[in-house]
Each structure stands twice: as C-alpha cells, then as structure tokens.
Protein backbone atom coordinates (compact mmCIF):
# COMPACT_ATOMS: atom_id res chain seq x y z
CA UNK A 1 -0.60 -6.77 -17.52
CA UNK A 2 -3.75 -7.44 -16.34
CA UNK A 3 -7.66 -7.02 -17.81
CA UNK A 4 -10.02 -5.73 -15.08
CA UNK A 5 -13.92 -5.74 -16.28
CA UNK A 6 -15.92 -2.61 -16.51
CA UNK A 7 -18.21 -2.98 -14.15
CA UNK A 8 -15.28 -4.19 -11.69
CA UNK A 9 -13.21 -0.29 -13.08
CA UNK A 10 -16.49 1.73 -12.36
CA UNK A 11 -17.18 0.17 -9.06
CA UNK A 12 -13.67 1.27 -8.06
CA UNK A 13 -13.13 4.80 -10.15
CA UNK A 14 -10.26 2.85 -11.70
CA UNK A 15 -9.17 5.06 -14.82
CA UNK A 16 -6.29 5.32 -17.16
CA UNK A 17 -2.87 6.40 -15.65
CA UNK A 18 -4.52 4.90 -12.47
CA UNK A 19 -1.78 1.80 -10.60
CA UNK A 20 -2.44 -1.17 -9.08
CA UNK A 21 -0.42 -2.39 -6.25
CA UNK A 22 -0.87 -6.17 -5.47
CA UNK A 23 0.14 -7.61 -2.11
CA UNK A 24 -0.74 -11.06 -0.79
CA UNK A 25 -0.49 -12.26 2.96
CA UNK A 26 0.88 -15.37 4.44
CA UNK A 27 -2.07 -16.72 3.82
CA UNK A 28 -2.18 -16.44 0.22
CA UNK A 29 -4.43 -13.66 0.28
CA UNK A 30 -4.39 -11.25 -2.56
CA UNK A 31 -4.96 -7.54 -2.39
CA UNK A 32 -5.10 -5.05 -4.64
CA UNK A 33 -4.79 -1.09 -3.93
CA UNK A 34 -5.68 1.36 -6.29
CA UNK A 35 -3.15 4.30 -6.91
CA UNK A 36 -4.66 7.27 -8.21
CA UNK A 37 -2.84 8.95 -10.76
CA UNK A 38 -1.73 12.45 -9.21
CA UNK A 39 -1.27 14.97 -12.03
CA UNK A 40 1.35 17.97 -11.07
CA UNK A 41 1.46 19.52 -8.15
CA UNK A 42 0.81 22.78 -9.99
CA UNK A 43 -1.66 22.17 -12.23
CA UNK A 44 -4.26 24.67 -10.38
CA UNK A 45 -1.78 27.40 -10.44
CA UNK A 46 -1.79 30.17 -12.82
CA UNK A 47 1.39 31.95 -14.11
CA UNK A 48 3.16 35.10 -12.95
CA UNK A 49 4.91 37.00 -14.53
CA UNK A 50 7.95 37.44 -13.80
CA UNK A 51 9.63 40.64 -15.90
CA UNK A 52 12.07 39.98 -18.66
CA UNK A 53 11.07 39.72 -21.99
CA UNK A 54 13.48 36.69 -23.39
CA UNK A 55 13.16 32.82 -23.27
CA UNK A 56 15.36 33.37 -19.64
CA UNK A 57 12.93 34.15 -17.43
C-alpha cells in the first residue's frame, strides 16, 4: 500500500477503485501505469422487459 500526494492524484485523474501497476526495467527504472477502474459493461443500458410476471424472468 502506497500514499500518492494530491497534487501527484489530480495531475494523473487517479481516483478511488483506480490500480496501479508498477514495472521497473533492467535498469532499475520504475514505472507506474494507471488502471482505470472500468465499471460494468452495462451500466449505460436500460432494461427490457422481458414478459413474465415472477422472480424467473
């Protein structure tokens, strides 16, 4: 678990749900990659109806 300063989240949109993947080189290089959390891939739909009227529809 790491702390990452404010100014440091707003420069990069970091927000919570949001990972981190951390990588270094042969070097000794470190990089970090933000993962944006994806929410469902349905979120934007709305429901249909689909007939029935009991909990197994």
């Amino acid at each position: 678990m790491v702390t990452i300063p404010a100014a440091i989240r707003r420069r990069l949109d970091i927000e919570p749900g949001d990972k981190l993947r951390w990588t270094t080189d042969d070097e000794g290089t470190l990089f970090v990659e933000v993962v944006k959390q994806r929410y469902g891939a349905f979120d934007d739909f709305e429901p249909v109806p689909m007939g029935g009227g009991g909990s197994d529809t």
